[in-house]
PDB file of N, CA and C in Angstrom:
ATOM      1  N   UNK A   1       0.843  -1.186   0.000  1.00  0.00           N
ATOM      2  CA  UNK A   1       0.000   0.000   0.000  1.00  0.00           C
ATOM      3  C   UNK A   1       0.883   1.243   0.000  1.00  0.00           C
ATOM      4  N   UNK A   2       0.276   2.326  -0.576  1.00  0.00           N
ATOM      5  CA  UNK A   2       1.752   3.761  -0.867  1.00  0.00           C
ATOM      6  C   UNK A   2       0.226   4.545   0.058  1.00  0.00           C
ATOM      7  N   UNK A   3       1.130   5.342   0.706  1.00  0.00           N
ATOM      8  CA  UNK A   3       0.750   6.634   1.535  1.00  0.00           C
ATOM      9  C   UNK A   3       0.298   7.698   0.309  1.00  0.00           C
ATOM     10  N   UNK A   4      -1.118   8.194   0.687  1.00  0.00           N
ATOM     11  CA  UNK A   4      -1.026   9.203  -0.412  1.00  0.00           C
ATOM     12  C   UNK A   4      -1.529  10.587   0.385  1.00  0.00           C
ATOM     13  N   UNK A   5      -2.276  11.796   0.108  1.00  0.00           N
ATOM     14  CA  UNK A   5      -2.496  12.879   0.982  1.00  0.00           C
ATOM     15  C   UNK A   5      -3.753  13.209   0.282  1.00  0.00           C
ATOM     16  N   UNK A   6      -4.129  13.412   0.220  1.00  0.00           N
ATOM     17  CA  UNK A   6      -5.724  14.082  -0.405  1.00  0.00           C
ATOM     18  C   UNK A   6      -5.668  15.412   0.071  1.00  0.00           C
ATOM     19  N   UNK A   7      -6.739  16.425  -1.023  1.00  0.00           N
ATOM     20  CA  UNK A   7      -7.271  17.206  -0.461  1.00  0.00           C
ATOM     21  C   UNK A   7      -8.411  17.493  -0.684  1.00  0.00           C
ATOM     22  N   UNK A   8      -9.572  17.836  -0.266  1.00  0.00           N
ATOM     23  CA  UNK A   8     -11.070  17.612  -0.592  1.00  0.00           C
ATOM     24  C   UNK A   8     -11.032  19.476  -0.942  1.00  0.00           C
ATOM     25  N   UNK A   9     -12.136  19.566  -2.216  1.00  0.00           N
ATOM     26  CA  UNK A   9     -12.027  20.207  -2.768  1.00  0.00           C
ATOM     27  C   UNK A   9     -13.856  20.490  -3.369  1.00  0.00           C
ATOM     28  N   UNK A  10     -14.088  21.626  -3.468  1.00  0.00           N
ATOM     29  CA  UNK A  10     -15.492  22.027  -4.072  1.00  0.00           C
ATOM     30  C   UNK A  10     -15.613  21.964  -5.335  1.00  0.00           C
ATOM     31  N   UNK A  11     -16.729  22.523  -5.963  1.00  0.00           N
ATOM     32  CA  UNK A  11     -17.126  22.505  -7.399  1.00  0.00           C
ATOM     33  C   UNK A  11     -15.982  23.293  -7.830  1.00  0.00           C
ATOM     34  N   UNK A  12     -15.618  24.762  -7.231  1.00  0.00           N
ATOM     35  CA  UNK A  12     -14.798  25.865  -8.049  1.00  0.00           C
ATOM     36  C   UNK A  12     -13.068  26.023  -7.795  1.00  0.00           C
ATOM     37  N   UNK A  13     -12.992  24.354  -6.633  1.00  0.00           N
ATOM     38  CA  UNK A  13     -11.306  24.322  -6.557  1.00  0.00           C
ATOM     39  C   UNK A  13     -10.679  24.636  -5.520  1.00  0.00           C
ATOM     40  N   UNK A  14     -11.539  25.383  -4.403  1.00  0.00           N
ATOM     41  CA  UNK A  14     -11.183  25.940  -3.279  1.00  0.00           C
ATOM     42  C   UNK A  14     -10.922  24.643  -2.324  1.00  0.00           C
ATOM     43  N   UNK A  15     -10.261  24.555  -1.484  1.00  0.00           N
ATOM     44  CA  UNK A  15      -9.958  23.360  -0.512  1.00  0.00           C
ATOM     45  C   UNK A  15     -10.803  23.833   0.805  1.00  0.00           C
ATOM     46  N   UNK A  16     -11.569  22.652   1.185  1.00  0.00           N
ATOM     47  CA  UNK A  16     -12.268  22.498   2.237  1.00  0.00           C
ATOM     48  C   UNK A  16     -11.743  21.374   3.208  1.00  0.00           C
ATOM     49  N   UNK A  17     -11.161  20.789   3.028  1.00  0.00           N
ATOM     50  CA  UNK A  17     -10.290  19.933   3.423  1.00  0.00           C
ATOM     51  C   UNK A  17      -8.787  19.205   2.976  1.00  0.00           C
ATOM     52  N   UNK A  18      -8.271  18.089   4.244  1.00  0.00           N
ATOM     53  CA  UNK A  18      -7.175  17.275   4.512  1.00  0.00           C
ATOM     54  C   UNK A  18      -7.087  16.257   4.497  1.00  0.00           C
ATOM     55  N   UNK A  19      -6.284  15.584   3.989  1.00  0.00           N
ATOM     56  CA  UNK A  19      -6.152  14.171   5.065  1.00  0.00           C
ATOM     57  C   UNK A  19      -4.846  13.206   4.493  1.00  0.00           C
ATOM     58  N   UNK A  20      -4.653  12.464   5.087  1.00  0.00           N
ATOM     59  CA  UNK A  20      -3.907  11.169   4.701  1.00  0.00           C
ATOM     60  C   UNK A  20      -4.659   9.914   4.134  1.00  0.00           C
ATOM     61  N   UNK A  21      -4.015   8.885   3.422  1.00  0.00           N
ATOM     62  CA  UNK A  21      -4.559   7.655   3.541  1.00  0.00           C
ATOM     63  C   UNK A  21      -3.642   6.741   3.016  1.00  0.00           C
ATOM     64  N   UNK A  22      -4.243   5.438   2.434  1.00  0.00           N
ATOM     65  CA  UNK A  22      -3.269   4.461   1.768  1.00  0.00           C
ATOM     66  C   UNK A  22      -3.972   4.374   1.008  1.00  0.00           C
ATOM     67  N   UNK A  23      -3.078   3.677  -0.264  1.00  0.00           N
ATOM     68  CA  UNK A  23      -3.821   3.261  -1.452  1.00  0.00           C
ATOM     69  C   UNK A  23      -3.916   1.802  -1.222  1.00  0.00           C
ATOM     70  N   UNK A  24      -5.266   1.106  -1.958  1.00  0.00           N
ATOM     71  CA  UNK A  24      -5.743  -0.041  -1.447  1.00  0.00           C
ATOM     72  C   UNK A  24      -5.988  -0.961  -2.364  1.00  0.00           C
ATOM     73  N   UNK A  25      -6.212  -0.787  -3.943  1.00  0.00           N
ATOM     74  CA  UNK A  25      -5.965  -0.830  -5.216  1.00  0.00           C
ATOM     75  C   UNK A  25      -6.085   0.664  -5.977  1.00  0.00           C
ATOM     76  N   UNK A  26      -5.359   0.041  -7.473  1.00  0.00           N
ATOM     77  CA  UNK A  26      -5.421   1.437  -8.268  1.00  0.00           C
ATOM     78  C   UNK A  26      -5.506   0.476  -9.582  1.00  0.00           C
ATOM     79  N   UNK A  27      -6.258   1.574 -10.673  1.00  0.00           N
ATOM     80  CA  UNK A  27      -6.363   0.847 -11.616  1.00  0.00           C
ATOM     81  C   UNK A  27      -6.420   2.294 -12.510  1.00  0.00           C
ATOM     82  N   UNK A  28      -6.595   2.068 -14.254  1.00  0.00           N
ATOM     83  CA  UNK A  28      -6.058   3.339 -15.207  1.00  0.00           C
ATOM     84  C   UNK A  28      -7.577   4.246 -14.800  1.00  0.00           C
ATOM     85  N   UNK A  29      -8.609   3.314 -14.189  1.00  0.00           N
ATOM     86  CA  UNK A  29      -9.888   4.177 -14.084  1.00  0.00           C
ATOM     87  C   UNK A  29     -10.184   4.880 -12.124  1.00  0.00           C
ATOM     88  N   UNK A  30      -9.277   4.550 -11.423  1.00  0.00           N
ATOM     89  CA  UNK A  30      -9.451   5.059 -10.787  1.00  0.00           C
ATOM     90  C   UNK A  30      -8.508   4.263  -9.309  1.00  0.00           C
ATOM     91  N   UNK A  31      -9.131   4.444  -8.362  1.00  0.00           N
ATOM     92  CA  UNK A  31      -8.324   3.785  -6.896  1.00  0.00           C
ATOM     93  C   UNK A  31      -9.288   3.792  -5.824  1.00  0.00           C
ATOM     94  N   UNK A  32      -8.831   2.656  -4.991  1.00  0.00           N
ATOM     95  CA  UNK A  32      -9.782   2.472  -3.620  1.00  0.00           C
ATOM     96  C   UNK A  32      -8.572   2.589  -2.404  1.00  0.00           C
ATOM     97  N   UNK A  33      -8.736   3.761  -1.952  1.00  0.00           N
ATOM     98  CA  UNK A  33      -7.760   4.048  -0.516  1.00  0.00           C
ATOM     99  C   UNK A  33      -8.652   3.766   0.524  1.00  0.00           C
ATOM    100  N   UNK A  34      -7.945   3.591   1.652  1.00  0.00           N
ATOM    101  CA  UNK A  34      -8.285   3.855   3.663  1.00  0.00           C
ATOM    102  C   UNK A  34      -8.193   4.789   3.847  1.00  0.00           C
ATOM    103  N   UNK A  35      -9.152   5.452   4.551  1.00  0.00           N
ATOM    104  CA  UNK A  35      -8.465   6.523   5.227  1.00  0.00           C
ATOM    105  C   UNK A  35      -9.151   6.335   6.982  1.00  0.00           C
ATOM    106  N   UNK A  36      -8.674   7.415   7.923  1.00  0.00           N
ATOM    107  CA  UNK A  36      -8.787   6.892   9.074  1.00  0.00           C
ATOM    108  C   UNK A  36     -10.653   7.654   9.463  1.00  0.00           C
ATOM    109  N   UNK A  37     -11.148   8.558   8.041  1.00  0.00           N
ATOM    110  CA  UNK A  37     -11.889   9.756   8.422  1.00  0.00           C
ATOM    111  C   UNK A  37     -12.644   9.460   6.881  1.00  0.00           C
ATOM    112  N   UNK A  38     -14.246   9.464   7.301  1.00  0.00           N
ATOM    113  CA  UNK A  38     -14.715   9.300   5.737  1.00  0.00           C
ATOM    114  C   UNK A  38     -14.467  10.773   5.265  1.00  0.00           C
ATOM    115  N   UNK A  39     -14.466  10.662   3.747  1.00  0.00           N
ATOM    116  CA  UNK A  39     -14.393  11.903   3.346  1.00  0.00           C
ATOM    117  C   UNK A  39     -15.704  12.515   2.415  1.00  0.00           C
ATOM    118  N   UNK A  40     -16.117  13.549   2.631  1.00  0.00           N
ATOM    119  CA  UNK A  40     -17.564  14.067   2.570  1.00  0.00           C
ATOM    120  C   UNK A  40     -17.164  15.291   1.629  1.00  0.00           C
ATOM    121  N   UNK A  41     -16.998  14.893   0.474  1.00  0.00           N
ATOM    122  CA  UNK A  41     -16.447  15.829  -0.292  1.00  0.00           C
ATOM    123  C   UNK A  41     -16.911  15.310  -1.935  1.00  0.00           C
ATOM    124  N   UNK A  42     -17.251  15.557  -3.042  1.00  0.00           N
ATOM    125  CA  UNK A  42     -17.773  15.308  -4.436  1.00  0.00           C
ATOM    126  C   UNK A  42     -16.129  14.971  -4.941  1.00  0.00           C
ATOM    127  N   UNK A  43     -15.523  16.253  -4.879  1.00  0.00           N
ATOM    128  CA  UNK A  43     -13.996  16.337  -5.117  1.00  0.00           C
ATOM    129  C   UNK A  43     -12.828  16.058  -4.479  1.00  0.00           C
ATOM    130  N   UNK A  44     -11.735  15.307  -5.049  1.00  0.00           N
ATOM    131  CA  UNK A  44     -10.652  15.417  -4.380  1.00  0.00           C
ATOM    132  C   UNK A  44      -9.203  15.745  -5.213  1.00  0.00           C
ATOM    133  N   UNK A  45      -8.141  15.922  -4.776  1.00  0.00           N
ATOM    134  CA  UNK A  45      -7.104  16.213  -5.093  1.00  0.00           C
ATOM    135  C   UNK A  45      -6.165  15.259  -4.754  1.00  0.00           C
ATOM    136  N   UNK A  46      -6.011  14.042  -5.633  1.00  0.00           N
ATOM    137  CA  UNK A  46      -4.767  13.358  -4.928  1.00  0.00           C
ATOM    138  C   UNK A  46      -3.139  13.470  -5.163  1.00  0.00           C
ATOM    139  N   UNK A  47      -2.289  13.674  -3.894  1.00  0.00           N
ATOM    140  CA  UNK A  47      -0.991  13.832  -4.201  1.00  0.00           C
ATOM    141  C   UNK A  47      -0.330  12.602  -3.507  1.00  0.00           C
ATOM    142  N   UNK A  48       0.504  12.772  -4.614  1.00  0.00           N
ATOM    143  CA  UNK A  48       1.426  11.340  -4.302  1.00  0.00           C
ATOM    144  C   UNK A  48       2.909  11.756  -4.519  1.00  0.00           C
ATOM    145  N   UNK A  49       3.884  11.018  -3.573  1.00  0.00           N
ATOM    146  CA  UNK A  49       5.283  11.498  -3.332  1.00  0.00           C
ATOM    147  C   UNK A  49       6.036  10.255  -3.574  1.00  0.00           C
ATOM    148  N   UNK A  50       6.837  10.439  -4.765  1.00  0.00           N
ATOM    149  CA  UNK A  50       7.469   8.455  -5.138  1.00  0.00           C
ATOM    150  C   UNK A  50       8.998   8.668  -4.531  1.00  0.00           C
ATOM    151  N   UNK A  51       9.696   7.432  -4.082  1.00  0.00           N
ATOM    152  CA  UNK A  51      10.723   7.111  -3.876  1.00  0.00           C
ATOM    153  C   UNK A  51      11.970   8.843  -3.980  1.00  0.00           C
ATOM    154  N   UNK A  52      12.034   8.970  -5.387  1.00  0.00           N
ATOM    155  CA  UNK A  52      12.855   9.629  -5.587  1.00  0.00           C
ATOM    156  C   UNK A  52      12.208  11.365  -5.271  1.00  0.00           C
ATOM    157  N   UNK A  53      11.210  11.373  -4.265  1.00  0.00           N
ATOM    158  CA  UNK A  53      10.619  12.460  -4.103  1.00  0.00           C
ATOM    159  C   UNK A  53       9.962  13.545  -4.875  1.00  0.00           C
ATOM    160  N   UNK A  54       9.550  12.894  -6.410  1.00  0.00           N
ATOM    161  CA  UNK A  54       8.816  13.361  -6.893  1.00  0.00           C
ATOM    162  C   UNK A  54       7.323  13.525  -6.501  1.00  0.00           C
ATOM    163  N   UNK A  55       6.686  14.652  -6.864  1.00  0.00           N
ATOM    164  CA  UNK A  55       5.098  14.607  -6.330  1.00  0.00           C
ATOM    165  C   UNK A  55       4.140  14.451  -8.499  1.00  0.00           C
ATOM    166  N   UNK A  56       3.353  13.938  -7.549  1.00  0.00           N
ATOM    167  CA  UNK A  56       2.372  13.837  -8.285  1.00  0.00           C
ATOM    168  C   UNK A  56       0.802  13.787  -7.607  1.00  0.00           C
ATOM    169  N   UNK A  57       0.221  14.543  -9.043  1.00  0.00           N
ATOM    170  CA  UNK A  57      -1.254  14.800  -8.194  1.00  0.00           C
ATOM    171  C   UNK A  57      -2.673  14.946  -9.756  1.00  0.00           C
ATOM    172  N   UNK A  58      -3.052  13.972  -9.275  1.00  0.00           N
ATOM    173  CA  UNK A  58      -4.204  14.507  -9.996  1.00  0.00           C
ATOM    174  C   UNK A  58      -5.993  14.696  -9.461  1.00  0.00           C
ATOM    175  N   UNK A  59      -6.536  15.249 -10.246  1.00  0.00           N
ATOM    176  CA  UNK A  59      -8.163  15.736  -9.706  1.00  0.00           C
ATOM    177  C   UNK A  59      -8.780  14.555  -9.694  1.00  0.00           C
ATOM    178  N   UNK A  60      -9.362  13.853  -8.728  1.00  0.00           N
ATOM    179  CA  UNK A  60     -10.836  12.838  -8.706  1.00  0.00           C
ATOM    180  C   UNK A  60     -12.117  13.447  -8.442  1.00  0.00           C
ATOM    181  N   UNK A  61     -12.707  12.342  -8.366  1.00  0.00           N
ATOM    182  CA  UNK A  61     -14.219  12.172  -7.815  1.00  0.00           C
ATOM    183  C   UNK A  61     -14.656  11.473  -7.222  1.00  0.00           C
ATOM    184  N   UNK A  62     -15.200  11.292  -5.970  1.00  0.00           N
ATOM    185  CA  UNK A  62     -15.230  10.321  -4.884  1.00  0.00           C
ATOM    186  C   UNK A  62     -16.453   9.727  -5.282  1.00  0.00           C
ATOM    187  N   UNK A  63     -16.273   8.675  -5.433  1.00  0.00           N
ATOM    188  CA  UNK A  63     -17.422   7.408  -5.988  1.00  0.00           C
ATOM    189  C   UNK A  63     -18.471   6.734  -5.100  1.00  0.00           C
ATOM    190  N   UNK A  64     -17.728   6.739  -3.900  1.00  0.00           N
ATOM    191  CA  UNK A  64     -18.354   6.108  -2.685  1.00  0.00           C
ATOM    192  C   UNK A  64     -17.447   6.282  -1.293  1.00  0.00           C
ATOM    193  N   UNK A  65     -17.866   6.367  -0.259  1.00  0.00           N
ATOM    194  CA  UNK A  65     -17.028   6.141   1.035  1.00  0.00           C
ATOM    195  C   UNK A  65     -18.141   5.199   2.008  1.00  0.00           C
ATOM    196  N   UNK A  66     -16.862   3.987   2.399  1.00  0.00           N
ATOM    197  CA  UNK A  66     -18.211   3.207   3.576  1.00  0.00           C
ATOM    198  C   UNK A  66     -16.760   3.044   4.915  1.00  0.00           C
ATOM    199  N   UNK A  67     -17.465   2.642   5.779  1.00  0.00           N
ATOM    200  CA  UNK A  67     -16.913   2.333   7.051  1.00  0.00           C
ATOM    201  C   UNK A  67     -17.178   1.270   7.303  1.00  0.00           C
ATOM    202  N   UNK A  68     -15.673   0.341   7.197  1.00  0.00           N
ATOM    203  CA  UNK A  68     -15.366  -0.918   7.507  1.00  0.00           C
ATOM    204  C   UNK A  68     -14.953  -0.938   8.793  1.00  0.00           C
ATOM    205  N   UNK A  69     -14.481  -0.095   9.544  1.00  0.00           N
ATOM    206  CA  UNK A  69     -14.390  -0.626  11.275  1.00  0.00           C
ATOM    207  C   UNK A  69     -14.060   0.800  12.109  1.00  0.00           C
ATOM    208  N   UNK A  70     -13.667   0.481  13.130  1.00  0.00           N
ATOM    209  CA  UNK A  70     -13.874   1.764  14.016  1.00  0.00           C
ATOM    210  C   UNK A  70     -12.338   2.518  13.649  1.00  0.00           C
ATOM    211  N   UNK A  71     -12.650   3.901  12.865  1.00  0.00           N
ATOM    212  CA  UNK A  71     -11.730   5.118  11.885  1.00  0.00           C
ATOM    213  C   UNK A  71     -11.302   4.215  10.948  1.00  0.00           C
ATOM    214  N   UNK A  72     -11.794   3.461  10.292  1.00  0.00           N
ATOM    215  CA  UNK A  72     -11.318   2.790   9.121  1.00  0.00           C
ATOM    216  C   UNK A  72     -12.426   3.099   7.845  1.00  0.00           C
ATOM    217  N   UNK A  73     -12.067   3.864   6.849  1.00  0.00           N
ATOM    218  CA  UNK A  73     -12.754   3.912   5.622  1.00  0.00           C
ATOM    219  C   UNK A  73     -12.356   3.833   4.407  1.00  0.00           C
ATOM    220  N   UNK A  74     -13.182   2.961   3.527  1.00  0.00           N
ATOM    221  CA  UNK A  74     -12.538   3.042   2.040  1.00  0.00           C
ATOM    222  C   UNK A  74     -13.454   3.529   0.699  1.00  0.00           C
ATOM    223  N   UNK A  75     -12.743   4.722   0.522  1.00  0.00           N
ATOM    224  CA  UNK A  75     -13.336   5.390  -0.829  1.00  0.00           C
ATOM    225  C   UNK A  75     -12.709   5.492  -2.377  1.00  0.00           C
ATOM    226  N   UNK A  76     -13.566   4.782  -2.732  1.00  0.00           N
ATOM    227  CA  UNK A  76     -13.493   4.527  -4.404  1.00  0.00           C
ATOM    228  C   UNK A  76     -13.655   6.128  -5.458  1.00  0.00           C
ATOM    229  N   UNK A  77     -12.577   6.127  -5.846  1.00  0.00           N
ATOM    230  CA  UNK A  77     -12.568   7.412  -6.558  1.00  0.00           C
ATOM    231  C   UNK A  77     -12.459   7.363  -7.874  1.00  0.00           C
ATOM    232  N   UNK A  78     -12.616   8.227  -8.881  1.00  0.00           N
ATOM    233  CA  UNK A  78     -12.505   7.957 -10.091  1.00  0.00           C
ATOM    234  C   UNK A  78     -11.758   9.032 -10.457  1.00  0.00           C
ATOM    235  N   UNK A  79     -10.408   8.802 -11.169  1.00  0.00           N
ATOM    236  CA  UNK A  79      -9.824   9.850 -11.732  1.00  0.00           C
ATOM    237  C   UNK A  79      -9.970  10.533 -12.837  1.00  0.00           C
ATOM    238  N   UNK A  80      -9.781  11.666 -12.841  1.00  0.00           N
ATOM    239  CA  UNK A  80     -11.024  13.051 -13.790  1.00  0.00           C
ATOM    240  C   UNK A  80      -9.823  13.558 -14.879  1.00  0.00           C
ATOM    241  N   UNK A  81      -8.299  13.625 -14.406  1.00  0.00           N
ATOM    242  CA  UNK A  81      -7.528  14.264 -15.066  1.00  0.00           C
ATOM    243  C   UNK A  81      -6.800  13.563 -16.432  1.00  0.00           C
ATOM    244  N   UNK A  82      -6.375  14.362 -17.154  1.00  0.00           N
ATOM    245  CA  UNK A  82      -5.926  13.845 -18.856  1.00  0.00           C
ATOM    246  C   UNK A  82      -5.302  12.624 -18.929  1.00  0.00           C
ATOM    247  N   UNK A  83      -5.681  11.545 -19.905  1.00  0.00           N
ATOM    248  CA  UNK A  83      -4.517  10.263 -19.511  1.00  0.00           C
ATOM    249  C   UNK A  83      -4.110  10.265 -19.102  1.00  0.00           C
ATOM    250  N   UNK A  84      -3.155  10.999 -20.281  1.00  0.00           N
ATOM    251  CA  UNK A  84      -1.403  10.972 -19.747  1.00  0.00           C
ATOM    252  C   UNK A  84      -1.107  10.737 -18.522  1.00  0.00           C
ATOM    253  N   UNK A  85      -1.709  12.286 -17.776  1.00  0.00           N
ATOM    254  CA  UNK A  85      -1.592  12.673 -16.269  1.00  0.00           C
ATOM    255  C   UNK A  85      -1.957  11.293 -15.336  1.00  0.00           C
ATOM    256  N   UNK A  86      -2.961  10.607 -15.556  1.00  0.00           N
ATOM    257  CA  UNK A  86      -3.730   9.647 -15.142  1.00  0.00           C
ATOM    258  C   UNK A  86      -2.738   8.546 -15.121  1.00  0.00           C
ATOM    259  N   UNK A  87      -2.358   8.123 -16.492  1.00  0.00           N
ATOM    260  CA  UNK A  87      -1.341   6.788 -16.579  1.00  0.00           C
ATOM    261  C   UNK A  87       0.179   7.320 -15.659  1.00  0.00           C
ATOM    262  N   UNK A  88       0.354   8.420 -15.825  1.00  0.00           N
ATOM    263  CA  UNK A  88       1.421   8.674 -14.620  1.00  0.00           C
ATOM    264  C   UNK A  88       1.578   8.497 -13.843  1.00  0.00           C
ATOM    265  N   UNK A  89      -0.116   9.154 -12.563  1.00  0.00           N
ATOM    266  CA  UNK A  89      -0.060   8.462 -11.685  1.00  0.00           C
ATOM    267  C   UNK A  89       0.363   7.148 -11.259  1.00  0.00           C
ATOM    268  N   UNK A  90      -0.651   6.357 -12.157  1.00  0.00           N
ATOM    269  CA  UNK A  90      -0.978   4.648 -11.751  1.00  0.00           C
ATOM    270  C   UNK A  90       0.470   4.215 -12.501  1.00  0.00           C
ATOM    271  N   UNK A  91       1.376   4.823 -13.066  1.00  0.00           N
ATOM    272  CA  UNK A  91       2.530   4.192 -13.267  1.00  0.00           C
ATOM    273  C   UNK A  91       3.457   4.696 -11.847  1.00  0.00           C
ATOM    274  N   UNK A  92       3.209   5.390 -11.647  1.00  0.00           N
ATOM    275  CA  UNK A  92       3.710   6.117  -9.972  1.00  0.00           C
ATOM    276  C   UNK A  92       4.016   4.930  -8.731  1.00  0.00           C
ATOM    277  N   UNK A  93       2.661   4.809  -8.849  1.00  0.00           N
ATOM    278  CA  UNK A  93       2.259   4.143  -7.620  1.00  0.00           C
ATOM    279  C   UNK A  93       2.809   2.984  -7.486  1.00  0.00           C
ATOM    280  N   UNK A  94       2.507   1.973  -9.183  1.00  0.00           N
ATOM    281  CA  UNK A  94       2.931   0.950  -8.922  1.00  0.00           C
ATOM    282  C   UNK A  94       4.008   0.472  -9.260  1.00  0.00           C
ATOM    283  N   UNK A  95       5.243   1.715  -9.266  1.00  0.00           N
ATOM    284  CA  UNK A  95       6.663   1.111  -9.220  1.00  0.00           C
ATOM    285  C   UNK A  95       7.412   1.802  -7.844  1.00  0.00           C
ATOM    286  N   UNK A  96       6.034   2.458  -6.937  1.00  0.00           N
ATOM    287  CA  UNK A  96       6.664   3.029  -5.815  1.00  0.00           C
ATOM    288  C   UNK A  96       6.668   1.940  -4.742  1.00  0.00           C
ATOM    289  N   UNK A  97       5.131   1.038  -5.492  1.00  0.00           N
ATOM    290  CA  UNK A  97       4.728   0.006  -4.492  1.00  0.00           C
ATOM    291  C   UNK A  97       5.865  -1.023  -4.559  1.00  0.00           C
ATOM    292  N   UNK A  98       6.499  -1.546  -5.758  1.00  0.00           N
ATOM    293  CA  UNK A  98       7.279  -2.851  -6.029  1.00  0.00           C
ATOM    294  C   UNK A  98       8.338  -2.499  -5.365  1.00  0.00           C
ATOM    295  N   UNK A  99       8.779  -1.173  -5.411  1.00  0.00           N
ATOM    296  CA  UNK A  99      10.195  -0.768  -4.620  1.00  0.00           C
ATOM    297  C   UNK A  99      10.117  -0.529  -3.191  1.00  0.00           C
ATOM    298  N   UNK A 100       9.284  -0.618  -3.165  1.00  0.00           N
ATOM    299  CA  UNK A 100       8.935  -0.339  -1.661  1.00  0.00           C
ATOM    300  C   UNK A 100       8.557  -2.016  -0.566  1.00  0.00           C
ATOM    301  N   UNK A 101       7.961  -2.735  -1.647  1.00  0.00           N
ATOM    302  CA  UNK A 101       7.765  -4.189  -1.342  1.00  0.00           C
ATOM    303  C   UNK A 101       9.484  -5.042  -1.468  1.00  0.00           C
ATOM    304  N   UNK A 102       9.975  -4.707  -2.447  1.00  0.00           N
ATOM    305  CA  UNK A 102      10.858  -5.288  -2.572  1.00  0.00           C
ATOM    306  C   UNK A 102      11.666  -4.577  -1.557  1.00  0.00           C
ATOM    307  N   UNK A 103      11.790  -3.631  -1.132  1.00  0.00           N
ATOM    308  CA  UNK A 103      12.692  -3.152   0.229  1.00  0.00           C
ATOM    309  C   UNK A 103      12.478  -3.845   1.629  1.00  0.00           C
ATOM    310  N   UNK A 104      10.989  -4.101   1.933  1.00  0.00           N
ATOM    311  CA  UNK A 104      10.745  -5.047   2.769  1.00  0.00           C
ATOM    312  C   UNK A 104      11.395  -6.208   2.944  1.00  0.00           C
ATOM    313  N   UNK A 105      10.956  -7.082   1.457  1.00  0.00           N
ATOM    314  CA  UNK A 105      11.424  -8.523   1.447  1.00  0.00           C
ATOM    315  C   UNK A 105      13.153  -8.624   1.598  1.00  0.00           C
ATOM    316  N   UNK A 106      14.201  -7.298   1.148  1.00  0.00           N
ATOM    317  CA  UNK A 106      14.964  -7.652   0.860  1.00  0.00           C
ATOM    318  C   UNK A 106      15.975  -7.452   2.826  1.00  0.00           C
ATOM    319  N   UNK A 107      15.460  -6.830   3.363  1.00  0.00           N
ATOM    320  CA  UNK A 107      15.422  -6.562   5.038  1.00  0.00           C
ATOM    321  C   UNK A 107      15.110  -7.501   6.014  1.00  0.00           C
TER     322      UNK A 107
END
């Protein structure tokens, strides 16, 4: 799972909110994170920080949020921003995840 940061966001872009979470799957259409706090927001902003401390971030749309246990939630988002931007991400993630797995196993 990669740490990501959200920021919840209105119709016109303004930030109404924070938070942390993990990513829980990701796919080219979107991602299902945890977070510890449902998030009550249409919009979000996800940023992501890989290995070599690059950021990346693109605009979603929160699809659903449910509560699986006590501060445990997982919301399905759908990502809104240009391919490209999009396949970046999800190429992000999942060579932040293998390097990051493989740092485990190799410890």
């Amino acid at each position: 799972m990669n740490a990501i940061s959200y920021v919840c966001i209105d119709d016109d872009g303004d930030q109404l909110d924070q938070g942390m979470g993990t990513t829980v799957d990701i796919s080219q259409g979107g991602a299902l994170i945890e977070t510890a706090m449902p998030i009550d927001t249409k919009y979000i902003l996800l940023i992501s920080i890989d290995l070599d401390e690059n950021i990346y971030e693109t605009k979603s749309r929160v699809a659903h949020t449910r509560s699986v246990g006590p501060a445990k939630y997982l919301t399905g988002i759908q990502f809104l921003g240009p391919p490209q931007e999009v396949a970046q991400i999800v190429r992000n993630f999942i060579l932040d995840y293998h390097s990051r797995k493989n740092e485990i196993i190799s410890n």
